[in-house]
C-alpha atoms as a PDB file:
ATOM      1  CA  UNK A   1     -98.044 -25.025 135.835  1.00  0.00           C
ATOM      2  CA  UNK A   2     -99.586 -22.748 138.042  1.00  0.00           C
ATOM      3  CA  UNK A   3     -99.797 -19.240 137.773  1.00  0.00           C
ATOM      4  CA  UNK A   4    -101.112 -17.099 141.050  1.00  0.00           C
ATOM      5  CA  UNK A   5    -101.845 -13.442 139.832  1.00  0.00           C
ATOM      6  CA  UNK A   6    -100.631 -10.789 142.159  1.00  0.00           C
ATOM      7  CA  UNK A   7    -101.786  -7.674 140.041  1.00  0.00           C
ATOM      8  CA  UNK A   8    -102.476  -7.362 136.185  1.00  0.00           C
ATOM      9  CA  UNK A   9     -98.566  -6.987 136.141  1.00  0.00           C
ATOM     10  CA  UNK A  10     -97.052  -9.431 138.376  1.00  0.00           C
ATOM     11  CA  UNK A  11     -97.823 -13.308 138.563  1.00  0.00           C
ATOM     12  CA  UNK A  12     -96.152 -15.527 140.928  1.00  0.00           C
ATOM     13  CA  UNK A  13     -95.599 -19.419 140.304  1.00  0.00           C
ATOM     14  CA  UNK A  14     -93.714 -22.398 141.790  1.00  0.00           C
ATOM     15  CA  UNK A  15     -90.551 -23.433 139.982  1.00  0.00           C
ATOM     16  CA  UNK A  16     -91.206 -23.390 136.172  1.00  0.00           C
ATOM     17  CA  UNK A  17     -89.518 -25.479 133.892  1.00  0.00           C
ATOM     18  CA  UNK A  18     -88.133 -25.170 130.209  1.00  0.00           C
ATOM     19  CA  UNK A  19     -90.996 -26.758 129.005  1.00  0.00           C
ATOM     20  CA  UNK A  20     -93.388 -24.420 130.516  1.00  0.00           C
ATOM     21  CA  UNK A  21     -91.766 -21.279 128.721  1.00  0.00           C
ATOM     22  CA  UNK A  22     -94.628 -21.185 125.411  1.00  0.00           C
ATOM     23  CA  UNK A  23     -96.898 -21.731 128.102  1.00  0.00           C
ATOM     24  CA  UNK A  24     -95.791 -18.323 129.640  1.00  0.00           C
ATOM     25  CA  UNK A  25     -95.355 -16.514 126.847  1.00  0.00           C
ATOM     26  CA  UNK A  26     -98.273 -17.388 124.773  1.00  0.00           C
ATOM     27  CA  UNK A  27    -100.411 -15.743 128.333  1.00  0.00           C
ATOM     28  CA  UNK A  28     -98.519 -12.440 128.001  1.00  0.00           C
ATOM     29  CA  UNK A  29     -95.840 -12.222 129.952  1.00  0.00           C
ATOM     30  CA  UNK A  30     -92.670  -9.966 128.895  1.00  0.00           C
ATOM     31  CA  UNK A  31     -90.188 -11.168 131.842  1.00  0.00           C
ATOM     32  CA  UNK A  32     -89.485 -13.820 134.132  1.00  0.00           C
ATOM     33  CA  UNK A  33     -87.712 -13.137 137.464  1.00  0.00           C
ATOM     34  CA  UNK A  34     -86.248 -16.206 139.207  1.00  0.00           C
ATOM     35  CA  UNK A  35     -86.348 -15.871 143.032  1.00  0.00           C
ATOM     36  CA  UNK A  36     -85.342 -19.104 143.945  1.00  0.00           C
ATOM     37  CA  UNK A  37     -81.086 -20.067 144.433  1.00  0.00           C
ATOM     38  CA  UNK A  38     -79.598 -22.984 142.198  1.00  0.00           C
ATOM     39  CA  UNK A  39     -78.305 -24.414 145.248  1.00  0.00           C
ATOM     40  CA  UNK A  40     -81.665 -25.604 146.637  1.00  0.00           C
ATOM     41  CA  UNK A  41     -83.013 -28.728 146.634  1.00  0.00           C
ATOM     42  CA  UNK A  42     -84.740 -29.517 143.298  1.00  0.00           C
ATOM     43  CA  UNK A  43     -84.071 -26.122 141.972  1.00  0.00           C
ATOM     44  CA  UNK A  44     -83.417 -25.974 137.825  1.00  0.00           C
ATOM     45  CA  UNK A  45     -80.325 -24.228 137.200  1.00  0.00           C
ATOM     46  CA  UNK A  46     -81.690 -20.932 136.605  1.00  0.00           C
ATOM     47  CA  UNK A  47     -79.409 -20.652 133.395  1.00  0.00           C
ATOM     48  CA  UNK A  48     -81.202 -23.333 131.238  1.00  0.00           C
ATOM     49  CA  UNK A  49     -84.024 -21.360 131.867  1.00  0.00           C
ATOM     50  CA  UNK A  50     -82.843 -17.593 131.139  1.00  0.00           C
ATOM     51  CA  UNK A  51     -81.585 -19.263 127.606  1.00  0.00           C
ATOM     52  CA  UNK A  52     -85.015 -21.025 127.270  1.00  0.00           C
ATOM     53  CA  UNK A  53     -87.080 -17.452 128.211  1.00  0.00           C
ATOM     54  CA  UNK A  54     -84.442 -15.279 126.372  1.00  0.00           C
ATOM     55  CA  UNK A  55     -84.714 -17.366 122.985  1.00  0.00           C
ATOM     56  CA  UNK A  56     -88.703 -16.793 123.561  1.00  0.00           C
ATOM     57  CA  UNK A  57     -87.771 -13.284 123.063  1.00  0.00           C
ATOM     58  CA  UNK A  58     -89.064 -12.327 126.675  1.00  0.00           C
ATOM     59  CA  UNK A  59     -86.519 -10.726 129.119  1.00  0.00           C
ATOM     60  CA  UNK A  60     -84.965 -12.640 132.699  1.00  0.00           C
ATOM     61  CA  UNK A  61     -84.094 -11.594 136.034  1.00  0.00           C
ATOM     62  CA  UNK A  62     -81.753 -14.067 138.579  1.00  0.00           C
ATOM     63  CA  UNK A  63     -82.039 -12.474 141.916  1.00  0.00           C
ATOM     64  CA  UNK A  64     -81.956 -15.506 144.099  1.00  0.00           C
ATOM     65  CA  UNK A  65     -83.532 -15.464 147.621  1.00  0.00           C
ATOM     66  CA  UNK A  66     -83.049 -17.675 150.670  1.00  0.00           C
ATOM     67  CA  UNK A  67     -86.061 -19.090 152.372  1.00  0.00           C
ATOM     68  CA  UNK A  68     -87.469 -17.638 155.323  1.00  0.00           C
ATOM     69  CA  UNK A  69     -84.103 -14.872 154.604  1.00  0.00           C
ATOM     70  CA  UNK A  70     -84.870 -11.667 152.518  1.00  0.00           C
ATOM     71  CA  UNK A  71     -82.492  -9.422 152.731  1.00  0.00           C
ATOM     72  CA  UNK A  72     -82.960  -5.895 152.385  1.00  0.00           C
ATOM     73  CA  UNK A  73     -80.324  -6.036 149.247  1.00  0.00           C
ATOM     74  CA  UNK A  74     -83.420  -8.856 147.706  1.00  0.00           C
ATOM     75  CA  UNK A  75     -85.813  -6.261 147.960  1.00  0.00           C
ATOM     76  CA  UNK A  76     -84.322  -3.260 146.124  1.00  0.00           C
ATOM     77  CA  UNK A  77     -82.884  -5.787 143.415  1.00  0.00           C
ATOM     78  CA  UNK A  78     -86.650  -7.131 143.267  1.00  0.00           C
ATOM     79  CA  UNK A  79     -87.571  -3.375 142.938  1.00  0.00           C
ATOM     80  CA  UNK A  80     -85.511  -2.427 140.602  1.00  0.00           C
ATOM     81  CA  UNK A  81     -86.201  -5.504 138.025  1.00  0.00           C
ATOM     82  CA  UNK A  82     -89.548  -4.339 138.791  1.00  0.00           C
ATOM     83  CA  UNK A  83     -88.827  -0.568 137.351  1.00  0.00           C
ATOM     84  CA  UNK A  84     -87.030  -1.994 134.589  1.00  0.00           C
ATOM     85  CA  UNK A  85     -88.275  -5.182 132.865  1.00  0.00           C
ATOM     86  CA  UNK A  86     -91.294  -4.835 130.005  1.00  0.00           C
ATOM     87  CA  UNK A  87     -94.766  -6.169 132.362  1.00  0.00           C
ATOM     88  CA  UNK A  88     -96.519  -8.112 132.723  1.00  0.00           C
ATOM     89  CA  UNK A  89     -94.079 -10.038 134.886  1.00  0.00           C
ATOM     90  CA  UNK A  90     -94.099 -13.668 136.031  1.00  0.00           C
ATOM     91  CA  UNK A  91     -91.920 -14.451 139.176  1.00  0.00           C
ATOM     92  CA  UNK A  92     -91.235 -18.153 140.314  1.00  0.00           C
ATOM     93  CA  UNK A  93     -89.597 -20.065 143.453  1.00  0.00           C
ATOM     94  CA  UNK A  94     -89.917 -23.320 144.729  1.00  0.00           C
ATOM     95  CA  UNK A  95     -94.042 -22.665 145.864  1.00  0.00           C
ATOM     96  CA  UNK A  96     -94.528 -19.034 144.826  1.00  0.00           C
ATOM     97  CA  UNK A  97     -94.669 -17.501 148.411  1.00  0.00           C
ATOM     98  CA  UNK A  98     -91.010 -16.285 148.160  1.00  0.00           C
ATOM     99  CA  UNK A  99     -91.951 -14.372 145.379  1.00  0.00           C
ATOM    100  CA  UNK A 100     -95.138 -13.329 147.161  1.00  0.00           C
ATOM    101  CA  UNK A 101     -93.566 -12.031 149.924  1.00  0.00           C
ATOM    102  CA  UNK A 102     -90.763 -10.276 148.158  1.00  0.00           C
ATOM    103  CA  UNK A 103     -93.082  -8.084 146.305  1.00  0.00           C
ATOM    104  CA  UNK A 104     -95.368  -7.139 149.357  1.00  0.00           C
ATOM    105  CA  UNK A 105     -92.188  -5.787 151.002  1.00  0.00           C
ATOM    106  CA  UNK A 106     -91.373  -4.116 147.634  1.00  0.00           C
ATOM    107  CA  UNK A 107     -94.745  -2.218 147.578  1.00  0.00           C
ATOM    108  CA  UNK A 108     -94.503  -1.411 151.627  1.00  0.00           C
ATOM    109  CA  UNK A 109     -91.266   0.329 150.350  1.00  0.00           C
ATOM    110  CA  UNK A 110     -92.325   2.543 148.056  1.00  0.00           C
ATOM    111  CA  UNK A 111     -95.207   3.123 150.550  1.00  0.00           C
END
C-alpha cells in the first residue's frame, strides 16, 4: 500500500483494501474518505471497507467522485468531511490523483 502525504493531515492512496486497514491505523490515521464510486472498474465496494475501518475504531467518509468529473457538490462534501472527521485523514481512489485533486480545489476554496 502506498501512502502519498499531502500535509501532516491528509494522505492520499490508491484503492485500499480490507486488509490494509491495521496498516492505516497503526500509522495514525483517524478517518478514511473514499473518493472513488463502487461502480468502477475494480473498485471494492466501499461498504466492506467502512465496516472494516469503522470496527478499527477510526471514522469513514463515501463521497464518490467520477474521473476527470468533480463536481462542485464533490468539493464542498470533500470540505466538509474535511471540517468534521478527527485528522489525520487518509483519502483513497483508484491511483490517488482523484483525491489529490479534490483537495487542491478544496484549499483554492477556502482561499
Amino acid at each position: 500500500m502506498e501512502i502519498r502525504e499531502i500535509t501532516e493531515d491528509y494522505s492520499v492512496a490508491p484503492q485500499i483494501g480490507i486488509e490494509h486497514v491495521p496498516l492505516i491505523k497503526a500509522a495514525g490515521f483517524k478517518s478514511v474518505i473514499c473518493n472513488r464510486p463502487d461502480e468502477e472498474d475494480g473498485a471494492v465496494p466501499h461498504d466492506a471497507i467502512e465496516a472494516a475501518v469503522r470496527a478499527a475504531g477510526l471514522e469513514f467518509r463515501f463521497i464518490p467522485v467520477i474521473s476527470g468529473q468533480i463536481t462542485a457538490d464533490n468539493v464542498d462534501d470533500q470540505a466538509d468531511a474535511l471540517d468534521d472527521l478527527p485528522r489525520p485523514v487518509l483519502a483513497y481512489c483508484r491511483s490517488g490523483a482523484r483525491c489529490t485533486n479534490l483537495y487542491g480545489l478544496v484549499v483554492q476554496k477556502r482561499g
